[in-house]
Protein backbone atom coordinates (compact mmCIF):
# COMPACT_ATOMS: atom_id res chain seq x y z
CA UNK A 1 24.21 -54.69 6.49
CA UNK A 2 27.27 -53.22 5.44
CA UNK A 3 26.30 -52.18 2.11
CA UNK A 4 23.52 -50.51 3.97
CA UNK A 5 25.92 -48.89 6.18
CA UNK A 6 27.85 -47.09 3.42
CA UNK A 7 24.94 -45.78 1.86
CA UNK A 8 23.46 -44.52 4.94
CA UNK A 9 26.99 -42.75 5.31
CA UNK A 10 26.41 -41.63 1.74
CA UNK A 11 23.80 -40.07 2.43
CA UNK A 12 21.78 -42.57 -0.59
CA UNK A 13 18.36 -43.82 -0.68
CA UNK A 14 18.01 -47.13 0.63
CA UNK A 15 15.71 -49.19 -0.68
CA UNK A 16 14.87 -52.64 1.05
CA UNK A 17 12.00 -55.63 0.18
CA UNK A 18 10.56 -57.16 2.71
CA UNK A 19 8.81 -60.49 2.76
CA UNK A 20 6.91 -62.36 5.52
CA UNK A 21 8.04 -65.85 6.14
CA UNK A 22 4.39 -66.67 7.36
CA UNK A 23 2.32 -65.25 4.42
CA UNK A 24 2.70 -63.63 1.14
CA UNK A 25 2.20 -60.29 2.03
CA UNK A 26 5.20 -57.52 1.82
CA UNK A 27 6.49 -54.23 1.40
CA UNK A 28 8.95 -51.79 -0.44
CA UNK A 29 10.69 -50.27 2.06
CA UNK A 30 12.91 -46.50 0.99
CA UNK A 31 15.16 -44.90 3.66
CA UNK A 32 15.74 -41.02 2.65
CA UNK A 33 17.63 -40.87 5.74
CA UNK A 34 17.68 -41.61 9.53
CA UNK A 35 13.99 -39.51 10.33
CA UNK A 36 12.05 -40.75 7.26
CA UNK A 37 11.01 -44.34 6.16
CA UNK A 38 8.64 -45.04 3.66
CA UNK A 39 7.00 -48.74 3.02
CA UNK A 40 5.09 -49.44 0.26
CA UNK A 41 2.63 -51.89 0.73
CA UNK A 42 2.74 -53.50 -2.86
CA UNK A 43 3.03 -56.99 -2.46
CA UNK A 44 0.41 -59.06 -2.51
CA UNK A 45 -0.85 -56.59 -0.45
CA UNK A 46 -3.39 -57.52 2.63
CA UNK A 47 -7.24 -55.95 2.14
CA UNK A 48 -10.52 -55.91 4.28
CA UNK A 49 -12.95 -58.31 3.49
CA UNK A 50 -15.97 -56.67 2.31
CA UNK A 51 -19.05 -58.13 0.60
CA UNK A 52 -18.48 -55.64 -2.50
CA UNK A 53 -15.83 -54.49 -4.80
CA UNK A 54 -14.21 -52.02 -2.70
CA UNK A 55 -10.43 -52.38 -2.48
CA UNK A 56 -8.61 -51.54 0.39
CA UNK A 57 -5.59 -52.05 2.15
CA UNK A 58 -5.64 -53.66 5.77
CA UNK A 59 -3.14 -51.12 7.42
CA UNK A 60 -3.77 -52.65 10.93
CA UNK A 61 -2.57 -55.51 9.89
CA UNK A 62 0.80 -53.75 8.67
CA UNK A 63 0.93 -51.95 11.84
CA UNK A 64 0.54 -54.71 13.92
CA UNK A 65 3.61 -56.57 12.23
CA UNK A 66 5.89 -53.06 11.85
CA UNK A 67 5.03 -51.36 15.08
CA UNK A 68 7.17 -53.47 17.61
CA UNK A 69 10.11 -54.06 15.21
CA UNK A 70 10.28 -50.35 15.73
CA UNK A 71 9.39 -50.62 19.62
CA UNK A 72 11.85 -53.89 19.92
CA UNK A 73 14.94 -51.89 18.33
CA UNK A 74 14.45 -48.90 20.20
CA UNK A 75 13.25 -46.63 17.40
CA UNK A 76 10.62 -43.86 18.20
CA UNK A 77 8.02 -43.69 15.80
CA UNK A 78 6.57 -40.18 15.52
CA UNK A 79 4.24 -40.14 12.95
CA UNK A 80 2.57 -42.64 10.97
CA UNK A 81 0.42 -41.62 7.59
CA UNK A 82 -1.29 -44.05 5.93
CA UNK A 83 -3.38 -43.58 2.84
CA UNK A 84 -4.05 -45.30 -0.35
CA UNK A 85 -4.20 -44.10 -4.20
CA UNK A 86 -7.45 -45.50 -5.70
């Protein structure tokens, strides 16, 4: 956290990977500074089931697990973009 710290007071990127401890699923996250966080949902990312060979990413399931860390520390969360590069 302290190494965080100075490079928040730097004024640097942060960047961050997070794993789950209850599946394999995580994220890239990149702090640009205290208003903007970006995650990057590139780890054996989490997709709807469908019966053909669509590919998409389950973003209620990453909101579901990132929403109340936000809510739990406080943090207002005023927008929230999701979309994915096919």
């Amino acid at each position: 956290m302290n190494i965080l710290k100075i490079n928040q007071a730097q004024k640097e990127t942060i960047g961050i990977q997070l794993l789950r401890r209850d599946s394999k699923a995580g994220c890239d996250l990149l702090i640009f500074n205290t208003n903007e966080m970006v995650f990057s949902l590139s780890i054996y990312r989490n997709k709807i089931v469908v019966e053909s060979d669509i590919d998409i990413t389950d973003f209620t399931w990453y909101l579901e697990k990132i929403l109340p860390v936000f809510k739990n520390s406080s943090l207002q969360v005023e927008q929230i973009i999701c979309e994915q590069v096919v």
